[in-house]
N, C-alpha and C. Protein backbone atom coordinates (compact mmCIF):
# COMPACT_ATOMS: atom_id res chain seq x y z
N UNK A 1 0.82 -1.19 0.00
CA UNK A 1 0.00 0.00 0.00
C UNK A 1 0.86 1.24 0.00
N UNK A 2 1.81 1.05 0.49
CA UNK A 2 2.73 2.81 0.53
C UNK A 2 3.40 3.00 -0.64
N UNK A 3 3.41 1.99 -1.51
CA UNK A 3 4.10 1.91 -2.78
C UNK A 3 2.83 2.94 -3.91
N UNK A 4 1.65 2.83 -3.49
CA UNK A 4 0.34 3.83 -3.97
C UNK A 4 0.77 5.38 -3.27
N UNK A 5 1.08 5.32 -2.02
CA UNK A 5 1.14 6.87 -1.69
C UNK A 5 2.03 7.14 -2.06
N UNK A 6 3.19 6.33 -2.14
CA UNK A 6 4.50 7.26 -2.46
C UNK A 6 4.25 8.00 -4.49
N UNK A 7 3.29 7.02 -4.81
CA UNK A 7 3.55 7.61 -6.13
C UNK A 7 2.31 8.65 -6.35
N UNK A 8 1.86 9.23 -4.95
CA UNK A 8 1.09 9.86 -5.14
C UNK A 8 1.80 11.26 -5.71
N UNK A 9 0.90 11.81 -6.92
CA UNK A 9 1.63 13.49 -7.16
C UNK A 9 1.77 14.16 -6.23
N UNK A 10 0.14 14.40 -5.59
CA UNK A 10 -0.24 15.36 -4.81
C UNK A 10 -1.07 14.65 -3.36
N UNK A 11 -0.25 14.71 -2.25
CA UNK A 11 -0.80 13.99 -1.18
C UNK A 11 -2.04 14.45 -0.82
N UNK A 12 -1.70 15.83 -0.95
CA UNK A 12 -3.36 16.73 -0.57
C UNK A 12 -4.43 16.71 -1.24
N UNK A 13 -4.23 16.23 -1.90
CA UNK A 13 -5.83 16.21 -3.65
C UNK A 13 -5.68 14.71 -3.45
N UNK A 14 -4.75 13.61 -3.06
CA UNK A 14 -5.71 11.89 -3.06
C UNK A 14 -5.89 11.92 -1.76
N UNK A 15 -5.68 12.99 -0.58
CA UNK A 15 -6.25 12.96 0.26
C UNK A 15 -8.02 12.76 0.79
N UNK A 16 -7.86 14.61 0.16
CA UNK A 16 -9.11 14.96 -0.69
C UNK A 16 -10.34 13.87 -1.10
N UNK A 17 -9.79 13.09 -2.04
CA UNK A 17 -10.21 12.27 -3.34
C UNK A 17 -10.41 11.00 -1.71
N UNK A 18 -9.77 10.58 -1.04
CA UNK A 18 -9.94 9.47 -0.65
C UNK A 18 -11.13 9.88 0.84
N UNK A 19 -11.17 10.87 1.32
CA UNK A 19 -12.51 11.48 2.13
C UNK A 19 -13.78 11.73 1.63
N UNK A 20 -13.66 12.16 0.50
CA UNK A 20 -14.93 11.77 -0.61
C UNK A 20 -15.22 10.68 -0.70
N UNK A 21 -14.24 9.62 -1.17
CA UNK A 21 -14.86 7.96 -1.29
C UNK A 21 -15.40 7.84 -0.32
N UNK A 22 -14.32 7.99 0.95
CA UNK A 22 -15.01 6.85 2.53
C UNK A 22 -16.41 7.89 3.01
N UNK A 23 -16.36 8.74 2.87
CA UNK A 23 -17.98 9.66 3.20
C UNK A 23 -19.05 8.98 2.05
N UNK A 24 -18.56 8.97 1.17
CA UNK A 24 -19.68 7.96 -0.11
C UNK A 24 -19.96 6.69 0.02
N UNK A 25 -19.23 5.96 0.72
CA UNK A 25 -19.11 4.40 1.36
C UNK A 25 -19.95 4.26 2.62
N UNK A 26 -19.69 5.40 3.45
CA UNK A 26 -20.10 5.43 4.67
C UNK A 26 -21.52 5.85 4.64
N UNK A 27 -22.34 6.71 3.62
CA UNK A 27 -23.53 7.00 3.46
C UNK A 27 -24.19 5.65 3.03
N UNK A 28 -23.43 5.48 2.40
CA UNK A 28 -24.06 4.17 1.35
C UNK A 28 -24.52 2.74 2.18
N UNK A 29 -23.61 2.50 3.04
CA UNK A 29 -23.42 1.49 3.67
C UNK A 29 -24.23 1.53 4.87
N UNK A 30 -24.33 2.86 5.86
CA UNK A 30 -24.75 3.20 6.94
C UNK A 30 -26.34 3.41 6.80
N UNK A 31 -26.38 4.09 5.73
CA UNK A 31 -27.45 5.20 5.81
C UNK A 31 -28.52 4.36 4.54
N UNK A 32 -27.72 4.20 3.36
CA UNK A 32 -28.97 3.58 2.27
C UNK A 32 -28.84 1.84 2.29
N UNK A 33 -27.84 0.94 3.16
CA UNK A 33 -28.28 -0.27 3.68
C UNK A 33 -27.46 -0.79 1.86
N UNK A 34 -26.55 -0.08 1.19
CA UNK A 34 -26.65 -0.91 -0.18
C UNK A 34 -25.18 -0.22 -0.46
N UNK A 35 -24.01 -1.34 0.24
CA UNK A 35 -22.71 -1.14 0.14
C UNK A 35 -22.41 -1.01 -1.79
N UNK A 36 -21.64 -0.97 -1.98
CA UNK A 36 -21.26 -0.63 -3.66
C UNK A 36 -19.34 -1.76 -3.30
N UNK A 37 -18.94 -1.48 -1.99
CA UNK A 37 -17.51 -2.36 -2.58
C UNK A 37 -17.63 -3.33 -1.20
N UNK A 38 -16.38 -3.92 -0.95
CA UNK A 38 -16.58 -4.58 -0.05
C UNK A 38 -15.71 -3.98 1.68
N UNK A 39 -15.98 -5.01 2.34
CA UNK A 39 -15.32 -4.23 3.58
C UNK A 39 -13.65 -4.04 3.07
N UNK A 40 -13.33 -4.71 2.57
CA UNK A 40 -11.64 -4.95 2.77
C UNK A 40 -11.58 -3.72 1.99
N UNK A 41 -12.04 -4.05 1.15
CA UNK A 41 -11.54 -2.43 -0.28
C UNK A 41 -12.13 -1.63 0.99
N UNK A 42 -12.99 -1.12 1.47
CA UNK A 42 -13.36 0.11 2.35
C UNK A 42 -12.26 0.09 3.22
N UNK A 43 -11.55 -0.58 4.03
CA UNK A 43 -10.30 -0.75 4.89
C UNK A 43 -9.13 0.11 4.04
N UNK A 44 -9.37 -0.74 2.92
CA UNK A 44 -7.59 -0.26 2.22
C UNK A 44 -8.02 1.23 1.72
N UNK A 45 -9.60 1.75 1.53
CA UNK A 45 -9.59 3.34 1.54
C UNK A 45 -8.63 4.19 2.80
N UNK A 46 -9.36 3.55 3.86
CA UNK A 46 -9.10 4.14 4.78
C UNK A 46 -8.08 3.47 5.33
N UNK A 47 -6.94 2.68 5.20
CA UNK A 47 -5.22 2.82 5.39
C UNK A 47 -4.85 3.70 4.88
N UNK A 48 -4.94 3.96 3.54
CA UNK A 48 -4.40 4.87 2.47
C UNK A 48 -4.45 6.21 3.26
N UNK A 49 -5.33 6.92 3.58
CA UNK A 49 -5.69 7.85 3.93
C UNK A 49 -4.95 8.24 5.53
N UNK A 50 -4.57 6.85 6.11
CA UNK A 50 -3.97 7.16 7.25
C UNK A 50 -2.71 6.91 6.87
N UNK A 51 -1.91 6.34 6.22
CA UNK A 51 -1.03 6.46 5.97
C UNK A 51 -0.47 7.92 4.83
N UNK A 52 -1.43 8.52 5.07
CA UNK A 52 -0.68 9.99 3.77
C UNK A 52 -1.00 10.85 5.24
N UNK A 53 -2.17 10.79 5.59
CA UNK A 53 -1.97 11.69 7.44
C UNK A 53 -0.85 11.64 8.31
N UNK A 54 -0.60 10.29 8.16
CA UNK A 54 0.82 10.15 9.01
C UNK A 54 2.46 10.94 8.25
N UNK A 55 2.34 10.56 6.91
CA UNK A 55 3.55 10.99 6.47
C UNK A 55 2.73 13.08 6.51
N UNK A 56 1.91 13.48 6.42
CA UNK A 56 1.55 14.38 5.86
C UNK A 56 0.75 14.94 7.16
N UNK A 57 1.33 15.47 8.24
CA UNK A 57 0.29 15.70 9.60
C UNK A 57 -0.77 17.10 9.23
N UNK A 58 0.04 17.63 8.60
CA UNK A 58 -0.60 19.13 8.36
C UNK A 58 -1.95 18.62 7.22
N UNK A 59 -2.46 17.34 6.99
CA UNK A 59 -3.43 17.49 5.82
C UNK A 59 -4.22 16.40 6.68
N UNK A 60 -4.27 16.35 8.45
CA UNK A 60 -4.97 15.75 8.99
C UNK A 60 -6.41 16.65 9.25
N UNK A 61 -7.34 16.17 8.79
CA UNK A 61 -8.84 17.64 9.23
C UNK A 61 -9.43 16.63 10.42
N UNK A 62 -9.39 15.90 10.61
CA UNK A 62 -10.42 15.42 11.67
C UNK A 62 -9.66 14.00 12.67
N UNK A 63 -9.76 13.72 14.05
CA UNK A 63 -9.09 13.30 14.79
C UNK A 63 -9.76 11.40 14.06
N UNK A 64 -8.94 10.83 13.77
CA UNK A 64 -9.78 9.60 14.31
C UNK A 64 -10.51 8.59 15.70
N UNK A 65 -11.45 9.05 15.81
CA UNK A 65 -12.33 8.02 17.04
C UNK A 65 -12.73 7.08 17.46
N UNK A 66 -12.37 5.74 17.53
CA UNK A 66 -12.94 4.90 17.54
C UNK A 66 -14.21 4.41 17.78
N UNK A 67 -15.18 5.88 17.92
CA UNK A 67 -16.30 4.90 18.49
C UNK A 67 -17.34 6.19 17.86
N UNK A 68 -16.56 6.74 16.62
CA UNK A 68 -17.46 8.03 16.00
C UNK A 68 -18.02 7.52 15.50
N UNK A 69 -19.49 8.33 15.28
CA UNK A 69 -20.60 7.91 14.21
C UNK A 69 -20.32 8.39 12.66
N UNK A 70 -20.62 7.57 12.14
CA UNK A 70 -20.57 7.61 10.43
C UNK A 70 -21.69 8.13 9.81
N UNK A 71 -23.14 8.08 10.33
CA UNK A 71 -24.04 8.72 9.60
C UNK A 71 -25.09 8.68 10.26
N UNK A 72 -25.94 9.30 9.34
CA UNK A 72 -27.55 9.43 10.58
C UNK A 72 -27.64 7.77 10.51
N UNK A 73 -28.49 8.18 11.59
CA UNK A 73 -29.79 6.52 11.64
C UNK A 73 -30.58 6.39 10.70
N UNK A 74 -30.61 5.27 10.27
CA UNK A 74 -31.30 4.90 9.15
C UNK A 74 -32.83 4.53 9.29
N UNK A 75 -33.05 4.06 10.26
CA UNK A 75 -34.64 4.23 10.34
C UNK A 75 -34.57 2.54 10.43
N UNK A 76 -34.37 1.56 10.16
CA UNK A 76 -34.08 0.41 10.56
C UNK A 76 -34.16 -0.55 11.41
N UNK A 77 -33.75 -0.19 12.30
CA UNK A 77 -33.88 -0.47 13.67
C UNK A 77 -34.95 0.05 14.81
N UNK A 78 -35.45 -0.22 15.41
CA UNK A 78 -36.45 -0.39 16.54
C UNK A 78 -35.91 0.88 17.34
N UNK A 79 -36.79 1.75 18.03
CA UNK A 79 -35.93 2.84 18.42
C UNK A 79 -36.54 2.03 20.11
């Protein structure tokens, strides 16, 4: 996988590009119940993305949480 960031041009634009995917994954998955890839590909979004944060601290926007919410409630579940 670092063999993808390193040949990244611009760390800040597949940054960019890779917070768009996982917010489009995370709607999709959370919110409309109808994933489009699978978990592992959603994982290796989001390595990628921590691994260009790590080499790249200044293009970190948001802390990672372990226990943050990804999207509204879907209506799904029994309240």
């Amino acid at each position: 996988m670092g063999s993808l960031v390193a040949m990244a041009d611009d760390p800040a634009k597949r940054a960019e590009e890779l917070r768009e995917l996982i917010a489009r994954h995370n709607r999709r998955y959370f919110e409309l119940d109808d994933p489009e890839i699978t978990d592992a590909e959603y994982d290796e979004l989001v390595r990628e993305l921590a691994i260009i944060e790590e080499a790249h601290p200044e293009l970190v926007t948001e802390p990672r949480l372990p226990g943050r919410s990804v999207g509204r409630p879907s209506g799904f579940l029994p309240r």
